[in-house]
N, C-alpha and C. Protein backbone atom coordinates (compact mmCIF):
# COMPACT_ATOMS: atom_id res chain seq x y z
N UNK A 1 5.38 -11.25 -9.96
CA UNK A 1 4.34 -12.03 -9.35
C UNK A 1 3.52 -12.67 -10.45
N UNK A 2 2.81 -13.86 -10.10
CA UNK A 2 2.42 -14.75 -11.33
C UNK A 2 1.13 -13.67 -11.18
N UNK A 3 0.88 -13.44 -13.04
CA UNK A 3 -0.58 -12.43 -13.07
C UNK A 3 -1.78 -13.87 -12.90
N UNK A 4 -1.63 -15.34 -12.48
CA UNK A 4 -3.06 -16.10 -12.37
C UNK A 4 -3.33 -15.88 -10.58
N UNK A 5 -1.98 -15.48 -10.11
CA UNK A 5 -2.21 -15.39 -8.40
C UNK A 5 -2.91 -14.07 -8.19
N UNK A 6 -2.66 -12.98 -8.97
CA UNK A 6 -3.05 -11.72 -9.12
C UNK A 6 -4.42 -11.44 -9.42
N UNK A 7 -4.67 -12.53 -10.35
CA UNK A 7 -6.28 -12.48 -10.56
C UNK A 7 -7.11 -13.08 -9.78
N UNK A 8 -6.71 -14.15 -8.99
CA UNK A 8 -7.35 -14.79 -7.94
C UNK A 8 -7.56 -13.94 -6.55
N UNK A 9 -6.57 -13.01 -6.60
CA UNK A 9 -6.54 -11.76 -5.35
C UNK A 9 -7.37 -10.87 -5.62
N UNK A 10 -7.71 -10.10 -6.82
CA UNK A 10 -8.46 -9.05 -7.49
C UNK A 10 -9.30 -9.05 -8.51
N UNK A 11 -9.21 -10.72 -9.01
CA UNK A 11 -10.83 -11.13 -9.75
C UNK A 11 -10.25 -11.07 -10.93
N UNK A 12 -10.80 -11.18 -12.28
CA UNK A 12 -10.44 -10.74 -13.60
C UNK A 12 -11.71 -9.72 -13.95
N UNK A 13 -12.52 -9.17 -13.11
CA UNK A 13 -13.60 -8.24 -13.75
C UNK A 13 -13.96 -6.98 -13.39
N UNK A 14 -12.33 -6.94 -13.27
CA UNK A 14 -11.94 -5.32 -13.39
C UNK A 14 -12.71 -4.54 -12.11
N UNK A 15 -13.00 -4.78 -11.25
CA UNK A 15 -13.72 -4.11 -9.99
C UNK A 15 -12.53 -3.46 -9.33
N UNK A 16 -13.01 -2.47 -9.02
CA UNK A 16 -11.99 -1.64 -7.60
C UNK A 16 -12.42 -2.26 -6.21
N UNK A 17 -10.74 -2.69 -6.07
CA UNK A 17 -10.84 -3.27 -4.47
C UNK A 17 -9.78 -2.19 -3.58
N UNK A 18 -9.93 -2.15 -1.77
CA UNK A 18 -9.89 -1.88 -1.22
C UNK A 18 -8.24 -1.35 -1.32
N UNK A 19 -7.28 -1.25 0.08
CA UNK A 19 -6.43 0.02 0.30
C UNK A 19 -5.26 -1.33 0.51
N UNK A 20 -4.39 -1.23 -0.43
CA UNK A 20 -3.33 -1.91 0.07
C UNK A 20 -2.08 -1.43 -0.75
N UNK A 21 -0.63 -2.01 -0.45
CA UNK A 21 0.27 -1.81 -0.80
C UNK A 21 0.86 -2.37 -2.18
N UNK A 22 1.35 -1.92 -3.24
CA UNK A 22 1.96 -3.10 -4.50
C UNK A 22 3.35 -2.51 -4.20
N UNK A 23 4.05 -3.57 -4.23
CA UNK A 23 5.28 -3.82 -4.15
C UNK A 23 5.90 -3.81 -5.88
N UNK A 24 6.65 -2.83 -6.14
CA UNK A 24 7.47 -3.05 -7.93
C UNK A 24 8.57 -3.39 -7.44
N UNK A 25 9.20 -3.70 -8.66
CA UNK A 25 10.42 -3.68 -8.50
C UNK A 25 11.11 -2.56 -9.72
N UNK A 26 10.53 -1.45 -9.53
CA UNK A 26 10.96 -0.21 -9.43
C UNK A 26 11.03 0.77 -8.83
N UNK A 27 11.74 2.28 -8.57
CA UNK A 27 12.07 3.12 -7.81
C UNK A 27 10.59 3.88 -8.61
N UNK A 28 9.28 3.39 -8.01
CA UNK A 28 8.02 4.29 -7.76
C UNK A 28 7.31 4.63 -6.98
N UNK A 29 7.57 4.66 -5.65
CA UNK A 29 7.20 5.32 -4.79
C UNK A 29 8.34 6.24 -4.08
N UNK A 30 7.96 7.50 -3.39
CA UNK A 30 8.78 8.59 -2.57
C UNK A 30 7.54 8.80 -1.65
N UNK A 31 8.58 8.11 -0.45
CA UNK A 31 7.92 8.61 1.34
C UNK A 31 8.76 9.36 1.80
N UNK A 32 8.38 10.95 2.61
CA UNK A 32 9.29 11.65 3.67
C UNK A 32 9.08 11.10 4.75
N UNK A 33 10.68 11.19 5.36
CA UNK A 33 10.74 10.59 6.28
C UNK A 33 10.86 11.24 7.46
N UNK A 34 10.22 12.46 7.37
CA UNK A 34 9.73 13.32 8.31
C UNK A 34 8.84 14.24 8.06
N UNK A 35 8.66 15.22 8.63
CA UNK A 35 8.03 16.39 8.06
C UNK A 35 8.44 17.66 7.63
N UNK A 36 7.87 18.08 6.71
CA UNK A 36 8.58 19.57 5.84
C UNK A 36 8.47 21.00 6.47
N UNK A 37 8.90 21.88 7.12
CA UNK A 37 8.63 23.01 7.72
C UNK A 37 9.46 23.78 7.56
N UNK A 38 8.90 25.00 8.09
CA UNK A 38 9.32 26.16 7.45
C UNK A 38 10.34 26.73 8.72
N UNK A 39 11.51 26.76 8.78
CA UNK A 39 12.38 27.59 9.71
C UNK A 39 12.45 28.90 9.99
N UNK A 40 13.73 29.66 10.69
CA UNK A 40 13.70 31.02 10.72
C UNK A 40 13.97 31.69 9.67
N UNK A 41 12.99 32.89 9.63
CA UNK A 41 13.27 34.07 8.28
C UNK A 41 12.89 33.00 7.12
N UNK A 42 12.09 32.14 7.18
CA UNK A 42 11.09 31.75 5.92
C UNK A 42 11.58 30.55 5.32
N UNK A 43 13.06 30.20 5.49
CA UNK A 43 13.38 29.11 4.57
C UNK A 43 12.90 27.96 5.36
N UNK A 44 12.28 27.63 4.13
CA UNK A 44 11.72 25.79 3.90
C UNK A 44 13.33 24.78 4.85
N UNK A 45 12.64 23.88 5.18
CA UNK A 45 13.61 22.60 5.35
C UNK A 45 12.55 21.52 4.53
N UNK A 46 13.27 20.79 3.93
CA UNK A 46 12.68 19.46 3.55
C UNK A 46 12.93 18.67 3.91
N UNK A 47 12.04 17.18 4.77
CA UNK A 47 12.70 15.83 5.50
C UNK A 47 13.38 15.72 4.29
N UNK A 48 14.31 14.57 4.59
CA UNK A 48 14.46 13.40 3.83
C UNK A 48 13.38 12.59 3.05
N UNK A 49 13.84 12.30 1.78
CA UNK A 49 12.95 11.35 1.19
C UNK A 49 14.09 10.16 0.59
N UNK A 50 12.65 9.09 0.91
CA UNK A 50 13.07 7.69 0.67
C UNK A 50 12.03 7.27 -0.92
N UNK A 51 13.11 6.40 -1.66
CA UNK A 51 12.41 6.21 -2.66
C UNK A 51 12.52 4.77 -2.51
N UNK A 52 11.33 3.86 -3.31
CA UNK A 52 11.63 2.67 -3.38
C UNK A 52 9.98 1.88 -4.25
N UNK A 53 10.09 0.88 -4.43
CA UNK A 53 8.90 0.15 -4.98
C UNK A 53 8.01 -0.04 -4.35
N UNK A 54 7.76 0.46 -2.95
CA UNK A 54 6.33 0.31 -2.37
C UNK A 54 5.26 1.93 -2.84
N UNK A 55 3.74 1.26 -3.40
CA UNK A 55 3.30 2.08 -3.37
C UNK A 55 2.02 2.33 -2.92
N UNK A 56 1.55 2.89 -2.14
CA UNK A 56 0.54 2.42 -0.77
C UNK A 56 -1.11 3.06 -1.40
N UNK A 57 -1.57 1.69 -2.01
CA UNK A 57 -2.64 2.51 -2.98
C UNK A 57 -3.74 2.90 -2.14
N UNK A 58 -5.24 3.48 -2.59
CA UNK A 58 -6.27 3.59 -1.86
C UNK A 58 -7.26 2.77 -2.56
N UNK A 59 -7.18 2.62 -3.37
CA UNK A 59 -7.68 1.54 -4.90
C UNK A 59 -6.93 0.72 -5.46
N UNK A 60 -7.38 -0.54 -6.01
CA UNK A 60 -6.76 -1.37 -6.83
C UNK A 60 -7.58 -2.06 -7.64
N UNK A 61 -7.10 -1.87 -8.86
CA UNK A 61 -8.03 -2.92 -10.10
C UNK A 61 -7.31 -3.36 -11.15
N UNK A 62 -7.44 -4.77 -11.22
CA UNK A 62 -6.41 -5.65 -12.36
C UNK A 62 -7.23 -5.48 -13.12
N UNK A 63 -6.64 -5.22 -14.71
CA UNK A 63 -6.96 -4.93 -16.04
C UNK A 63 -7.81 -6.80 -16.14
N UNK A 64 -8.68 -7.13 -17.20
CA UNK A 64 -9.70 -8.08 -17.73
C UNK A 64 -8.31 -9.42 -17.86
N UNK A 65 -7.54 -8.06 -19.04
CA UNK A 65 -6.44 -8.81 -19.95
C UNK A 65 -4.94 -9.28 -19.09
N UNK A 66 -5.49 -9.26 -17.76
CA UNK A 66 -4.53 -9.68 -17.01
C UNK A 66 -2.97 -8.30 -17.18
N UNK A 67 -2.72 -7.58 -18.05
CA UNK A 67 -1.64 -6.91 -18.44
C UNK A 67 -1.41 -5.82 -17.67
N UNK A 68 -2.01 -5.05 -17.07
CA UNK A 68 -1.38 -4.43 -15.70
C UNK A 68 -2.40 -3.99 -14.89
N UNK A 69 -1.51 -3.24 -13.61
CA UNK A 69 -2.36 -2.96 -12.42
C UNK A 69 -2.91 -1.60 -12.28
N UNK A 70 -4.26 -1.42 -11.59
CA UNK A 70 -4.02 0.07 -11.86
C UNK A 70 -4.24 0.55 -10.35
N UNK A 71 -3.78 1.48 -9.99
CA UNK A 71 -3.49 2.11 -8.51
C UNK A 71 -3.73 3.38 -8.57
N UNK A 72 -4.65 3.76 -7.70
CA UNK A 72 -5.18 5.08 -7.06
C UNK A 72 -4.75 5.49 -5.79
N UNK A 73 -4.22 6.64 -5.81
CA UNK A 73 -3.79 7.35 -4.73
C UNK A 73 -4.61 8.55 -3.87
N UNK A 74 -5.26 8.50 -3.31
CA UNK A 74 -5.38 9.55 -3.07
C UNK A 74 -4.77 10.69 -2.28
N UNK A 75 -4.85 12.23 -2.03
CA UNK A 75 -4.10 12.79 -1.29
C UNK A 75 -5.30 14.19 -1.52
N UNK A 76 -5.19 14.42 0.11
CA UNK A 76 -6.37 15.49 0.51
C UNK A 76 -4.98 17.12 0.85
N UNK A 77 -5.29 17.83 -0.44
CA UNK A 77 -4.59 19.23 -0.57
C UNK A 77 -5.42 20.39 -0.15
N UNK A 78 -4.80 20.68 0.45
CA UNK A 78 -5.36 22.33 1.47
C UNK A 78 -4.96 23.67 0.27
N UNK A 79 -6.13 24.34 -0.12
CA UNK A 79 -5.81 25.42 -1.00
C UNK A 79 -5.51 26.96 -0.03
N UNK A 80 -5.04 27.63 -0.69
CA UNK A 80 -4.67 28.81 0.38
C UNK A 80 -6.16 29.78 0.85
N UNK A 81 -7.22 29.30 0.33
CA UNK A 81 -8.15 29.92 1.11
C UNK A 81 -8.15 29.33 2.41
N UNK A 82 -7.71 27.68 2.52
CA UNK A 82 -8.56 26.85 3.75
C UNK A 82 -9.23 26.15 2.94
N UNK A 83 -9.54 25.80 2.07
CA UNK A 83 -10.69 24.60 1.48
C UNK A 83 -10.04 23.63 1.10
N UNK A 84 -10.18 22.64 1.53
CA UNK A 84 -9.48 21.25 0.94
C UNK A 84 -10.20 20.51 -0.17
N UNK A 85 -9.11 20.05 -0.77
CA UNK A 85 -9.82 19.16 -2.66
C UNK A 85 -9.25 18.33 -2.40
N UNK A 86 -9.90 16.62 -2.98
CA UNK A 86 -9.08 15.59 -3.01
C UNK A 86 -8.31 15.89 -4.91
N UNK A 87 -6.94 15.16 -4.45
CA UNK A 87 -6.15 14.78 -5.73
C UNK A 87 -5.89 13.65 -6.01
N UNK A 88 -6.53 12.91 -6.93
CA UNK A 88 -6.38 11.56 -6.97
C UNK A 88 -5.19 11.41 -7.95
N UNK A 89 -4.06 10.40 -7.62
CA UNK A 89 -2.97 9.95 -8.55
C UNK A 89 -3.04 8.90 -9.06
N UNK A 90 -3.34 8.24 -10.45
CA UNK A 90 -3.08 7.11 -11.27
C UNK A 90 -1.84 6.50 -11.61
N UNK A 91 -1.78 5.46 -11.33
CA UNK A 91 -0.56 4.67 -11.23
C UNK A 91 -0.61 3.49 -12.45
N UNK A 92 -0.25 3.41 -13.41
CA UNK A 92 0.00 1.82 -13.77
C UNK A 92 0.75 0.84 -13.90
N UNK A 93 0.84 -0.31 -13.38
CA UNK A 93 1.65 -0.73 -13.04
C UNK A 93 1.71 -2.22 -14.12
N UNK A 94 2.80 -2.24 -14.94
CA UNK A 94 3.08 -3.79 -15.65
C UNK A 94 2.82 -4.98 -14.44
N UNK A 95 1.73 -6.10 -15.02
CA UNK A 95 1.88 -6.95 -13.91
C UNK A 95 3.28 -7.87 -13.81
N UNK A 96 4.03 -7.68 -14.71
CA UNK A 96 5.25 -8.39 -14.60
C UNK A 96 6.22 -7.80 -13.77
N UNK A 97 5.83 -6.60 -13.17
CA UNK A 97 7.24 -5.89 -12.27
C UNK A 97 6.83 -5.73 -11.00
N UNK A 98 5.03 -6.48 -10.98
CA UNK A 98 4.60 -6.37 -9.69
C UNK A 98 5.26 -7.74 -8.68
N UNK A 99 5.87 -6.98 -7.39
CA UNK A 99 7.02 -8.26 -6.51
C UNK A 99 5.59 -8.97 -5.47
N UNK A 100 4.95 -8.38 -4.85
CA UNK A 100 3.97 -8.29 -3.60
C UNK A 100 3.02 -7.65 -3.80
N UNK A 101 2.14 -8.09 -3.05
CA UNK A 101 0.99 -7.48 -2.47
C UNK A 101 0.27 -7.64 -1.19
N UNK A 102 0.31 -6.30 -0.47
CA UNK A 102 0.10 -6.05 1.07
C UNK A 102 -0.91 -5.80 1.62
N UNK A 103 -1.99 -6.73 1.97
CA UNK A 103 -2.78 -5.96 2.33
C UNK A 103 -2.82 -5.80 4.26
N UNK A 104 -4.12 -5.14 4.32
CA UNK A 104 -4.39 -4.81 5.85
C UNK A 104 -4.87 -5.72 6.46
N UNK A 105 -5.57 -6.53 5.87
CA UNK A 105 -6.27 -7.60 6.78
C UNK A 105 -5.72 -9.14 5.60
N UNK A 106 -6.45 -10.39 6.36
CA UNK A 106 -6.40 -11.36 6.59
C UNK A 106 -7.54 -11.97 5.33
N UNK A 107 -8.29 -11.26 5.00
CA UNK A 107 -9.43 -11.31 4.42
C UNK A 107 -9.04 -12.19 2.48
N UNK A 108 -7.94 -12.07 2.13
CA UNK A 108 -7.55 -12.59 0.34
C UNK A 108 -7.25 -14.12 0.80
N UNK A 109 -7.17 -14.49 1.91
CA UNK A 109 -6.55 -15.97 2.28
C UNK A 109 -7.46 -16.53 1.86
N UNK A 110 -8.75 -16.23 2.30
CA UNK A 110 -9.62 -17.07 2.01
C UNK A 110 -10.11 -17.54 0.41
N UNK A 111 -9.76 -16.21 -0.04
CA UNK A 111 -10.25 -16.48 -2.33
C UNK A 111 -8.62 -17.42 -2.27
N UNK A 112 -7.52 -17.78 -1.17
CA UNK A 112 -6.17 -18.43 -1.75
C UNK A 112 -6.59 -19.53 -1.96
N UNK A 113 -7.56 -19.73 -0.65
CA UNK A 113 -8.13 -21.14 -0.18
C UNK A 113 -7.28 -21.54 0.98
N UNK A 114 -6.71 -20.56 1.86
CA UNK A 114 -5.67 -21.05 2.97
C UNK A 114 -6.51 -20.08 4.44
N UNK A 115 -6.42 -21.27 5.24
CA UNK A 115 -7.10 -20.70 6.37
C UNK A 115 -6.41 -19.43 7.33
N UNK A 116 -7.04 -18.78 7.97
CA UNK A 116 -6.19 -17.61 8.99
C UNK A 116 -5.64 -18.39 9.80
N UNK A 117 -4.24 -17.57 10.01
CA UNK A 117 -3.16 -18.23 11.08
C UNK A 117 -3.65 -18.02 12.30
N UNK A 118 -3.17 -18.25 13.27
CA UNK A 118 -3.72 -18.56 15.07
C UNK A 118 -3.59 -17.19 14.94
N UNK A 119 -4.16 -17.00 16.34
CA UNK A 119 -4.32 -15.49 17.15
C UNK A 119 -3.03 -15.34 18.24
N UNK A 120 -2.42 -14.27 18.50
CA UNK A 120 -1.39 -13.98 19.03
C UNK A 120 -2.00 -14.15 20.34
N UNK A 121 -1.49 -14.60 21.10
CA UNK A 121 -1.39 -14.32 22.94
C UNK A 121 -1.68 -12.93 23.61
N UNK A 122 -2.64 -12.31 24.10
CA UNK A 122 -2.29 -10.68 24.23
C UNK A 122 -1.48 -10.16 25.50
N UNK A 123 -0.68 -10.28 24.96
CA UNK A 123 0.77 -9.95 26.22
C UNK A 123 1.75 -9.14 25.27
N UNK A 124 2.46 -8.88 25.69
CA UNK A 124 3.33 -7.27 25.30
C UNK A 124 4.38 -8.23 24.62
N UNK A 125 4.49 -9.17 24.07
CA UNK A 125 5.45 -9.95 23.50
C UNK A 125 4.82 -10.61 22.27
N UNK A 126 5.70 -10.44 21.22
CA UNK A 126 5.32 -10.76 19.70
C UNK A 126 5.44 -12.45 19.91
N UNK A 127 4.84 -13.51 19.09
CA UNK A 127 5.25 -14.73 19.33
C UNK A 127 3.85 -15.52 19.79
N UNK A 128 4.04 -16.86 20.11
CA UNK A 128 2.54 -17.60 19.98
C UNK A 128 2.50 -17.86 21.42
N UNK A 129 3.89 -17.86 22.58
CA UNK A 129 4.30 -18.91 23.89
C UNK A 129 4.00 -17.35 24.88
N UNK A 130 3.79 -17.54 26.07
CA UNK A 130 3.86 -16.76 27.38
C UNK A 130 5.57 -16.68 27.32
N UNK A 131 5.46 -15.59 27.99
CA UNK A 131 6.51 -15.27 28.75
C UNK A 131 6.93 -16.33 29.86
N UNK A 132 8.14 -16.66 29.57
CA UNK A 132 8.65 -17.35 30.97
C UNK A 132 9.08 -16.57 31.86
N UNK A 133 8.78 -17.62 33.36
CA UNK A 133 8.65 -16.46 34.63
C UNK A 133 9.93 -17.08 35.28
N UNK A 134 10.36 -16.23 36.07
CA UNK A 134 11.87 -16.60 37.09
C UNK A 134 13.01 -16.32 37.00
């Protein structure tokens, strides 16, 4: 991804912005693709895990020098008393291997300079037209 589109998304002055996805184009992220539990007589099962270049930050802040990204993870761990601690994970990412960037809302169009697309129809069908009847 060009690092001048990158800075126009996340500024050049190093601020932490909001919760979105960076896309690499490396094998750095691992999602299960279910859940992990414990079977009969104690043994663990583990889902499946999927690996791939999405990595679903909670933070994001482009370096001044344009030269990489940095990504915060967070993840809320349960200790065996019952008390939960956050664990935050640091990520850095070369801006040259960054493919995308995902966010949740609609809201970076505007620093693109490109207006929000129309509003969907609210009917149970993806698409801009009604349902045809008959």
């Amino acid at each position: 991804m060009n690092a001048a589109l990158l800075e126009k998304i996340f500024g050049r002055d190093q601020r932490w912005h909001g919760p979105c996805t960076v896309i690499l184009d490396a094998e750095a992220g691992v999602t299960a693709l279910g859940v992990d539990s414990i079977v009969g007589g104690g043994a663990k099962f583990y889902a499946p895990r999927m690996v791939s270049g999405r990595v679903s930050a909670d933070s994001v802040c482009l370096l001044e020098d344009l030269s990489a990204v940095l990504l915060v993870q967070n993840q809320k761990v349960r200790q065996n008393t019952g008390e939960e601690s956050l664990r935050q994970t640091l990520t850095i990412a070369d801006v040259a291997h960054v493919v995308a960037v995902e966010m949740p809302e609609t809201s970076a169009l505007g620093v693109l300079g490109v207006s929000n697309p129309p509003r969907q129809l609210s009917s149970s069908q993806s698409g801009y037209f009604a349902r045809p009847t008959g």
